[in-house]
N, C-alpha and C. Protein backbone atom coordinates (compact mmCIF):
# COMPACT_ATOMS: atom_id res chain seq x y z
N UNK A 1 -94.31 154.57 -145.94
CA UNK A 1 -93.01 154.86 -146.46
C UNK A 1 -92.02 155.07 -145.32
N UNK A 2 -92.52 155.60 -144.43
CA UNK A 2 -91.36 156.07 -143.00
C UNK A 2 -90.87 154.72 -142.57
N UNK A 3 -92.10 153.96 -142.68
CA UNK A 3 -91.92 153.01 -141.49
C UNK A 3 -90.83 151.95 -142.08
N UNK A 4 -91.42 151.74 -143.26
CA UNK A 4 -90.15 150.79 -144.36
C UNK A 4 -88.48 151.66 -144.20
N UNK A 5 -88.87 152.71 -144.23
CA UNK A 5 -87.23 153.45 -144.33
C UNK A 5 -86.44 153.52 -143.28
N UNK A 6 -87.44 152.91 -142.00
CA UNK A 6 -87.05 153.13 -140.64
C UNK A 6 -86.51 151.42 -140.52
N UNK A 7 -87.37 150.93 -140.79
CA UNK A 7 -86.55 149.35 -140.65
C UNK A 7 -85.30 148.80 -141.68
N UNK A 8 -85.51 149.96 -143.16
CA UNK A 8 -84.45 149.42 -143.97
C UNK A 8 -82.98 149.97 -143.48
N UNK A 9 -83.17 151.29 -142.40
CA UNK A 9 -81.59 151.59 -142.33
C UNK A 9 -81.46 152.86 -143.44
N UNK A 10 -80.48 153.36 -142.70
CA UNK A 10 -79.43 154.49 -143.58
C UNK A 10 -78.73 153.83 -144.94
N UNK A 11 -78.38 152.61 -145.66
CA UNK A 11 -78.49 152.06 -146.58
C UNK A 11 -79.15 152.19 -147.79
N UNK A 12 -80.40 152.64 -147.44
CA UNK A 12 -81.67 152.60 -148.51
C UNK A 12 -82.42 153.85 -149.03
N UNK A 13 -82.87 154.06 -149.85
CA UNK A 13 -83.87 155.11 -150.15
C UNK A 13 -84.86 154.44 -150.42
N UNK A 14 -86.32 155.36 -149.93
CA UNK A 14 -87.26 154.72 -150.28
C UNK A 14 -88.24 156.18 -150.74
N UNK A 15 -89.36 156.02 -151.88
CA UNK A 15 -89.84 157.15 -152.19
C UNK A 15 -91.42 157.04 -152.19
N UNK A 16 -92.35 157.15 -151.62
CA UNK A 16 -93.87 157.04 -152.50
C UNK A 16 -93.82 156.97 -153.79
N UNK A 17 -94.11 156.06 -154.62
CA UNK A 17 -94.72 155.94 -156.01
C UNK A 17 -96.29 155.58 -156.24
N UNK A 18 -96.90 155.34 -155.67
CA UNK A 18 -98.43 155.68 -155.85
C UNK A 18 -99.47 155.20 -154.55
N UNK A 19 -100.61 155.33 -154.61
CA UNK A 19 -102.03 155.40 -153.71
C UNK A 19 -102.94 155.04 -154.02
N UNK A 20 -103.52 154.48 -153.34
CA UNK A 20 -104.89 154.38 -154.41
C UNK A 20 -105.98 154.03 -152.79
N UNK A 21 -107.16 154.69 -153.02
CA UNK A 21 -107.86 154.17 -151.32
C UNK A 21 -109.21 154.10 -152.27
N UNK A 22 -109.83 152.93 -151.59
CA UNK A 22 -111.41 152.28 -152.11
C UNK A 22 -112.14 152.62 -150.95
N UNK A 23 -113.53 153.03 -151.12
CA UNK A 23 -114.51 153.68 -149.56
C UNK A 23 -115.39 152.40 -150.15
N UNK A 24 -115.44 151.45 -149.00
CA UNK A 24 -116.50 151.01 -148.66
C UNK A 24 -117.92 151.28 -148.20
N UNK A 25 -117.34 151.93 -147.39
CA UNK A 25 -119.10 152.31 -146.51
C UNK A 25 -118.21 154.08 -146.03
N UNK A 26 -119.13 154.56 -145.33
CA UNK A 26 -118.37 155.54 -144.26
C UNK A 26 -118.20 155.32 -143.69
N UNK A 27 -117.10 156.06 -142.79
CA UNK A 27 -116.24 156.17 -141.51
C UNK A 27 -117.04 156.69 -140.28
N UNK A 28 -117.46 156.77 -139.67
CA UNK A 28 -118.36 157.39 -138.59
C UNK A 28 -117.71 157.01 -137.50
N UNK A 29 -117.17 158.13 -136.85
CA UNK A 29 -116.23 157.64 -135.62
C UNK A 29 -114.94 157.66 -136.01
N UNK A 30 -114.16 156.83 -134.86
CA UNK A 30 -112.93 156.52 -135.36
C UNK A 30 -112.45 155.54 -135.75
N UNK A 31 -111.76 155.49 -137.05
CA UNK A 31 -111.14 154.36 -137.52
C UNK A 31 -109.56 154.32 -137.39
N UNK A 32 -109.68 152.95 -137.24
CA UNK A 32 -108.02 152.59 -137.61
C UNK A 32 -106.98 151.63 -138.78
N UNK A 33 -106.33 151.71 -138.79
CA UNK A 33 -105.24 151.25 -139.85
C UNK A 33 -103.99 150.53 -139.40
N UNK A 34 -104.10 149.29 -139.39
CA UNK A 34 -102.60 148.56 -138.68
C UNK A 34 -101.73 148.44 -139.89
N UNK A 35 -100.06 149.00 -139.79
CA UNK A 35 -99.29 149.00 -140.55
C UNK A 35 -98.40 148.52 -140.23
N UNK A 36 -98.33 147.16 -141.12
CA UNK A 36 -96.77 145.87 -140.26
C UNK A 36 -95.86 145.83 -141.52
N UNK A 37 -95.06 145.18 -141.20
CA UNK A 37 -93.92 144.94 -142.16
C UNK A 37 -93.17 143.20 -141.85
N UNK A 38 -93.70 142.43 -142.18
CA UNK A 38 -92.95 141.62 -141.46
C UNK A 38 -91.14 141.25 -141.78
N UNK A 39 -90.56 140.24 -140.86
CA UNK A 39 -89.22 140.26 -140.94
C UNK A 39 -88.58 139.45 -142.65
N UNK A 40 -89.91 138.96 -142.80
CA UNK A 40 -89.73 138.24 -144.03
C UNK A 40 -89.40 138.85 -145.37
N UNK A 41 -90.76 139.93 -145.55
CA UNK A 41 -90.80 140.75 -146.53
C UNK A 41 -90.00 141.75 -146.27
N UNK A 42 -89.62 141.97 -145.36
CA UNK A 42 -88.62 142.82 -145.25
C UNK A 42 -86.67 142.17 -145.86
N UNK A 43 -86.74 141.25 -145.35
CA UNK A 43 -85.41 140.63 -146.00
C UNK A 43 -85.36 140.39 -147.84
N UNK A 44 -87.08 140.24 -148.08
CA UNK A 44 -87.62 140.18 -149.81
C UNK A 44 -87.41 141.41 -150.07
N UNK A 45 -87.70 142.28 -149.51
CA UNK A 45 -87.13 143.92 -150.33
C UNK A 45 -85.91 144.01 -150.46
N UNK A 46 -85.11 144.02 -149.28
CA UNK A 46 -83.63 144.18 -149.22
C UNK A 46 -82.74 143.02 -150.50
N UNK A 47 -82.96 142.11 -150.62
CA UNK A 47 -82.70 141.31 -151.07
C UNK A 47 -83.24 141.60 -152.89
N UNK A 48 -84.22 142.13 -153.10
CA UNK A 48 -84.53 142.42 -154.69
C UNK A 48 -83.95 143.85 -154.66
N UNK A 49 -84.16 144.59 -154.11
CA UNK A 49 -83.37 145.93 -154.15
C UNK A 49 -81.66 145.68 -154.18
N UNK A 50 -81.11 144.92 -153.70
CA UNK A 50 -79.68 144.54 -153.43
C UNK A 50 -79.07 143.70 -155.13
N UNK A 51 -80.39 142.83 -155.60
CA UNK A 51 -80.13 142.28 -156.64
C UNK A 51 -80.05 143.06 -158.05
N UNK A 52 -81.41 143.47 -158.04
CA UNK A 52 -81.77 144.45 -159.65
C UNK A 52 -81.72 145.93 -159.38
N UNK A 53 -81.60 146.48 -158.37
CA UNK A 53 -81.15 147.69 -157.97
C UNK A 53 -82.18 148.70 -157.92
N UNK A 54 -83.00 147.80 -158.00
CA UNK A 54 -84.95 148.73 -157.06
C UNK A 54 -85.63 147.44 -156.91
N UNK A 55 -86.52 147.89 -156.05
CA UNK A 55 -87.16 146.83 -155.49
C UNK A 55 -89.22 148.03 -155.41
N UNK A 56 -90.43 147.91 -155.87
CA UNK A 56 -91.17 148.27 -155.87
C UNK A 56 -92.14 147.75 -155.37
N UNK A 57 -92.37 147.65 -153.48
CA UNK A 57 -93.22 146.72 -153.13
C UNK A 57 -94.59 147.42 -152.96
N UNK A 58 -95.86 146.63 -153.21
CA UNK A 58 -97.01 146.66 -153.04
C UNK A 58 -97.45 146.37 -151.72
N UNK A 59 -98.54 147.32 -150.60
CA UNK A 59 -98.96 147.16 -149.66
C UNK A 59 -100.30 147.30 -149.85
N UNK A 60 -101.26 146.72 -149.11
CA UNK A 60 -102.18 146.78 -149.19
C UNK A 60 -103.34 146.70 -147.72
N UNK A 61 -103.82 147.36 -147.04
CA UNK A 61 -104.18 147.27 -146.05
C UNK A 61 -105.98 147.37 -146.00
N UNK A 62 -106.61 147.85 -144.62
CA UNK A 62 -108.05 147.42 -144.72
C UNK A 62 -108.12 148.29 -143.90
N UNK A 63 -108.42 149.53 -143.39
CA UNK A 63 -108.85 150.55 -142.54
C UNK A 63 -110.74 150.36 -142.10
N UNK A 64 -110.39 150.20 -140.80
CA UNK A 64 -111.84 149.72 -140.26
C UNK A 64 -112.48 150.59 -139.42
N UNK A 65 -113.89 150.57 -138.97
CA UNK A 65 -114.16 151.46 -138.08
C UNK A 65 -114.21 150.65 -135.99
N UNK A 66 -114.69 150.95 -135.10
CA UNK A 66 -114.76 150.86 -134.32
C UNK A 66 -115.28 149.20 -133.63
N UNK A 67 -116.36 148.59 -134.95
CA UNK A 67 -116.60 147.26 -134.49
C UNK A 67 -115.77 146.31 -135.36
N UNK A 68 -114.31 146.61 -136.04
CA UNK A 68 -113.77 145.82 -136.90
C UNK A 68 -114.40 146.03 -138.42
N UNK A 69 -115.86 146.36 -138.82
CA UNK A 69 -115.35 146.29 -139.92
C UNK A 69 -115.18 147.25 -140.79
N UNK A 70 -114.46 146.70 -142.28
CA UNK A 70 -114.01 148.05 -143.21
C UNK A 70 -114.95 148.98 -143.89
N UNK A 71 -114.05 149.92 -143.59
CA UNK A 71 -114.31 150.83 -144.37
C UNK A 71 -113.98 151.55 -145.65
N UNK A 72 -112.68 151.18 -145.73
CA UNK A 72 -112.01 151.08 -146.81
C UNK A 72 -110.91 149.77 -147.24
N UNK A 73 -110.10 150.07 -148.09
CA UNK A 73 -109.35 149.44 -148.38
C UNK A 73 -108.18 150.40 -149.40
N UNK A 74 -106.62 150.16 -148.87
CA UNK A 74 -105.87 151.23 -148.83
C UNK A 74 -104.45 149.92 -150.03
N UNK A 75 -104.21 151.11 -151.43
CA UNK A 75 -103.23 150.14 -151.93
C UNK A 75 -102.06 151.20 -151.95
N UNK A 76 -100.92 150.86 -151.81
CA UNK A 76 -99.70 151.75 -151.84
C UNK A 76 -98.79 151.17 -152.26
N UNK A 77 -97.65 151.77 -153.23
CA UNK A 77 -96.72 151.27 -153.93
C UNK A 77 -95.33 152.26 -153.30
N UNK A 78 -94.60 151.57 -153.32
CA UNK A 78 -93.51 152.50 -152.89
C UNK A 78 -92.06 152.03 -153.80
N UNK A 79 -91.16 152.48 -153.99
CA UNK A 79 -89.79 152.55 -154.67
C UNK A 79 -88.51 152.59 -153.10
N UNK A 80 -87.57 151.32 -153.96
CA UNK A 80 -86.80 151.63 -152.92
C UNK A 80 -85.36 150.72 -153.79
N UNK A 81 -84.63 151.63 -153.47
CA UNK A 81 -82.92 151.07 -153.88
C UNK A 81 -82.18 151.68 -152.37
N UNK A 82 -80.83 150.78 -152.86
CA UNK A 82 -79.75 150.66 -152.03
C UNK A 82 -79.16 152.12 -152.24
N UNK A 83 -79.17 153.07 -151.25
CA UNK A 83 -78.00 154.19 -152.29
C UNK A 83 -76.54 154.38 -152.56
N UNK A 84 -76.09 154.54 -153.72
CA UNK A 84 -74.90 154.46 -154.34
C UNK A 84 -74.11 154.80 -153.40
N UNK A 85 -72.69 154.35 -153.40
CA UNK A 85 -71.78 154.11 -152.27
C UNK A 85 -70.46 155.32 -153.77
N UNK A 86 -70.38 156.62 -151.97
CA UNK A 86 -69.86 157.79 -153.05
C UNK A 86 -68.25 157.60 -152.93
N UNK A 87 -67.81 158.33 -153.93
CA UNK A 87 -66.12 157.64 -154.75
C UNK A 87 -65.02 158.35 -153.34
């Protein structure tokens, strides 16, 4: 959610609307989680949020342990509009 609100700009609100995490195996050690946004889907949010006046994108990632593979699998939904421009 930060990271979307950080690339959308002072323009936008964005809120958590849901989570959901699947355990594959266990974690033993340390795992990690790469969280991108590309320039594309990023212009697709701005652009459906700008049109219908929310935009509710789905992320979905793969949290792994130390030799690459998963351990889980991570789904997140988030809410995001343009905010109203005050009188």
């Amino acid at each position: 959610m930060l990271l979307l609100l950080e690339r959308l700009g002072g323009d936008y609100i964005v809120w958590d609307k849901s989570a959901s995490i699947r355990f594959l195996k266990p974690g033993r050690g340390t795992v990690r989680a790469l969280f991108e946004i590309s320039d594309a889907k990023l212009a697709e949010i701005k652009a459906e949020a700008d049109a219908v006046g929310k935009c509710e994108p789905r992320f979905e990632l793969k949290i792994t342990d130390d030799s690459g593979e998963p351990v889980a699998e991570l789904t997140k939904v988030l809410h995001v509009r343009r905010k109203r421009a005050r009188p």
